[in-house]
Protein backbone atom coordinates (compact mmCIF):
# COMPACT_ATOMS: atom_id res chain seq x y z
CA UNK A 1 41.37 45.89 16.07
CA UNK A 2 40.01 47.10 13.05
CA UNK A 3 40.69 44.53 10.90
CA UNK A 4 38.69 42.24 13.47
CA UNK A 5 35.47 44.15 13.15
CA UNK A 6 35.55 44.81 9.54
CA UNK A 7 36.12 40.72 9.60
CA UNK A 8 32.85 40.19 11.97
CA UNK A 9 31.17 42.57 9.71
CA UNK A 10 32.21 40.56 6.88
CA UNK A 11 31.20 37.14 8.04
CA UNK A 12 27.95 38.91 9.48
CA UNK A 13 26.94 39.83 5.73
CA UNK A 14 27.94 36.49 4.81
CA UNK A 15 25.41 34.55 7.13
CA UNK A 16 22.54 36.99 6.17
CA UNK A 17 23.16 36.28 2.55
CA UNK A 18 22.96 32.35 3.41
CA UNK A 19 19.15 33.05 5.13
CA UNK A 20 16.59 32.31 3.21
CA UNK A 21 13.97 35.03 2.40
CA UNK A 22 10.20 34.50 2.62
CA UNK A 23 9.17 31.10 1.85
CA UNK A 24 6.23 30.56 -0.94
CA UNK A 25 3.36 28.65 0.10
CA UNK A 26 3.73 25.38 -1.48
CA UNK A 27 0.52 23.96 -3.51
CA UNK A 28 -1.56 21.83 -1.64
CA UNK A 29 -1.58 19.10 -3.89
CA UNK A 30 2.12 18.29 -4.76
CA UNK A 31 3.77 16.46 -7.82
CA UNK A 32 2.25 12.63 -7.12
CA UNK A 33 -0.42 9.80 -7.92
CA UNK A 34 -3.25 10.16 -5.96
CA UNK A 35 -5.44 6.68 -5.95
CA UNK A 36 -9.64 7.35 -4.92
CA UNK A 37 -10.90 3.61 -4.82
CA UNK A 38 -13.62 1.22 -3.66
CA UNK A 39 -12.89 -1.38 -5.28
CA UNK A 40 -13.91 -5.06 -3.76
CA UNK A 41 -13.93 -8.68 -4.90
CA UNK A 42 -17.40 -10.55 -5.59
CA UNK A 43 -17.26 -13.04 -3.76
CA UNK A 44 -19.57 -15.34 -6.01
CA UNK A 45 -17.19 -14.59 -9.09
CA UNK A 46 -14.19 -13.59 -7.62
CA UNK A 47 -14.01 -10.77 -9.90
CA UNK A 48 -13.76 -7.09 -9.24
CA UNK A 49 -16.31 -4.44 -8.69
CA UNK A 50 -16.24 -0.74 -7.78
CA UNK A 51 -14.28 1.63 -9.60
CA UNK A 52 -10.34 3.51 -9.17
CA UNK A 53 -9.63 7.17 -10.47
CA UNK A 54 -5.74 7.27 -10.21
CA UNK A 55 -4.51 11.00 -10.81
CA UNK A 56 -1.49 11.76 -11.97
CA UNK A 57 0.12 15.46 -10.96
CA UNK A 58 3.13 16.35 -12.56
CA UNK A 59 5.41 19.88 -13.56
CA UNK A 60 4.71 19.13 -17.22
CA UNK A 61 1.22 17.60 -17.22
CA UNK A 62 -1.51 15.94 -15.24
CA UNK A 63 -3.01 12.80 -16.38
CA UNK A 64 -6.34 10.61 -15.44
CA UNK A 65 -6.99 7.14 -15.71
CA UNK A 66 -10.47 5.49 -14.99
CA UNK A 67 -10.48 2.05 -14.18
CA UNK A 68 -14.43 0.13 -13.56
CA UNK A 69 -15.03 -3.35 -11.93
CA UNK A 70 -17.71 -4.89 -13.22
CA UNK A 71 -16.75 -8.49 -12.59
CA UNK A 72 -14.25 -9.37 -14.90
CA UNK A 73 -11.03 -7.94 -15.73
CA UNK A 74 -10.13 -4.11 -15.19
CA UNK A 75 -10.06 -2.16 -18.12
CA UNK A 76 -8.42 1.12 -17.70
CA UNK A 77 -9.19 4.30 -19.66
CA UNK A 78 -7.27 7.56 -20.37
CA UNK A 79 -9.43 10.84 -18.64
CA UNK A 80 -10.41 13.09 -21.79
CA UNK A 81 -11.43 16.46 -21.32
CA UNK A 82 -10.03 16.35 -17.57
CA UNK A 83 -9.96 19.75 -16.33
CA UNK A 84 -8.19 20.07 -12.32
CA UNK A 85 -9.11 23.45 -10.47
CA UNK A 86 -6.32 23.91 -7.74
CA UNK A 87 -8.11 26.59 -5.85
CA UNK A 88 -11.81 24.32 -5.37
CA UNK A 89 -10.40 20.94 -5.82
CA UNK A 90 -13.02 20.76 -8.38
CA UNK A 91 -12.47 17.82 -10.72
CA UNK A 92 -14.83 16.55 -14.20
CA UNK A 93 -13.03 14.21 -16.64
CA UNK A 94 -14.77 11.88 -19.31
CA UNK A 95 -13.48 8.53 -20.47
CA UNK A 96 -14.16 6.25 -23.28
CA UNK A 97 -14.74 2.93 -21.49
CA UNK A 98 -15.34 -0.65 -23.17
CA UNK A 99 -19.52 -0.20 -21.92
CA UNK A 100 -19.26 3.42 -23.53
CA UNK A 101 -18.94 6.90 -22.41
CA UNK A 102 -18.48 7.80 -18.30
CA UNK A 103 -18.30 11.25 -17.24
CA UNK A 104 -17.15 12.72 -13.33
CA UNK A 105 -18.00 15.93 -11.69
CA UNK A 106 -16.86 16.19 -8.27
CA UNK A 107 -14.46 17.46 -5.60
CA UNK A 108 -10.76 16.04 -4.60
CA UNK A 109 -9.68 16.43 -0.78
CA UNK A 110 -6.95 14.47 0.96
CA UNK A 111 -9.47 11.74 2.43
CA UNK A 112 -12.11 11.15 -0.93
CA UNK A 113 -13.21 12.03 -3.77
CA UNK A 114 -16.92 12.58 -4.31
CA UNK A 115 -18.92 13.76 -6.58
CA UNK A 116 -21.61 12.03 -9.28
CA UNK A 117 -20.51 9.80 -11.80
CA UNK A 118 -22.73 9.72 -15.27
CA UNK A 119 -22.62 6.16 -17.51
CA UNK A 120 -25.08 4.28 -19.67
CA UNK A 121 -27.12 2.80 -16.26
CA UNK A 122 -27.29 7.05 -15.54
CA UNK A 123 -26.14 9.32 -12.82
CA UNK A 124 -24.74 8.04 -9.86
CA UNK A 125 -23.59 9.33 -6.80
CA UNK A 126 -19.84 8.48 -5.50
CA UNK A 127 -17.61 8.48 -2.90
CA UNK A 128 -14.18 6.75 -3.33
CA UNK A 129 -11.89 6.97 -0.37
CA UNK A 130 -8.07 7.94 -0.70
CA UNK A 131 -5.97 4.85 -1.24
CA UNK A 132 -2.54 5.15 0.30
CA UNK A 133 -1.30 1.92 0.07
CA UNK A 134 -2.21 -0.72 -2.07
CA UNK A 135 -4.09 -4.00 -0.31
CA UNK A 136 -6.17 -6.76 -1.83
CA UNK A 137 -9.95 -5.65 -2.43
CA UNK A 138 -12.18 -6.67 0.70
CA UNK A 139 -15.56 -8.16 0.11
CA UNK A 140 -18.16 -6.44 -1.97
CA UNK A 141 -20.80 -5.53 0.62
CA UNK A 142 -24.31 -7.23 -0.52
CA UNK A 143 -22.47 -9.36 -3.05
CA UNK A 144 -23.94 -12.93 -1.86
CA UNK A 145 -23.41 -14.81 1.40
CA UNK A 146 -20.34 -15.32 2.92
CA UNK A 147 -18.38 -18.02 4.85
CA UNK A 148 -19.30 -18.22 8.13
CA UNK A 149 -17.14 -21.33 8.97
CA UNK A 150 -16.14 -21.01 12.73
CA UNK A 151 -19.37 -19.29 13.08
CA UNK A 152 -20.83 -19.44 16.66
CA UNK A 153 -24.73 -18.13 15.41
CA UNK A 154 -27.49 -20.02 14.84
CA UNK A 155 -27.22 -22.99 11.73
């Protein structure tokens, strides 16, 4: 009998040792790519516009690359000076673009980033919503007229 209960004792021990203690919090923003975009196609052109800020979160680094539409091809550039704040989400970066310098200052959250974006045209206020998949770039807004074949409004 009391080799039974020193045996139940035993395999008691044994299952505490396998439960976990507290858990840590994990960081709200986990190793990852996070893509904030508005990017959209001219439709006189066919080219790009908007902009993309892909972030990069890693163990051994974070990186930022700042990509600009302007109607031809997508040029990306590396984020200098980038500087992440975990606790406010706060995020500035500049990046030495083909039409000169751009700088950010602005917030992250799961849904957008916002905040105002400074070039050579000046200061500019943005929003660029989360991208979690990637889709072909809809319409710019205000970019020309568009087809309106099938159209049952006035000619």
């Amino acid at each position: 009998m009391r080799a039974a209960g020193l045996c139940g004792a035993l395999m008691t021990l044994s299952a505490l040792a396998l439960v976990p203690g507290p858990l840590a919090a994990r960081p709200a923003w986990n190793s990852g790519t996070y893509v904030y975009a508005d990017l959209c196609t001219l439709t006189a052109s066919g080219g790009l516009g908007g902009r993309r800020i892909t972030l990069r979160r890693s163990p051994k680094g974070d990186g930022l690359v700042y990509e600009s539409g302007l109607g031809q091809e997508i040029a990306p550039a590396q984020g200098t000076d980038f500087a992440l704040d975990d606790a406010t989400k706060a995020l500035a970066f500049t990046a030495e673009t083909e039409a000169g310098p751009v700088s950010f200052r602005g917030t992250l959250s799961t849904e957008a980033l916002t905040g105002i974006l400074h070039d050579a045209a000046g200061e500019h206020p943005v929003r660029l919503p989360r991208m979690l998949r990637a889709h072909a770039p809809a319409a710019c807004a205000g970019a020309g007229p568009t087809d309106t074949t099938g159209s049952l409004g006035e000619r």
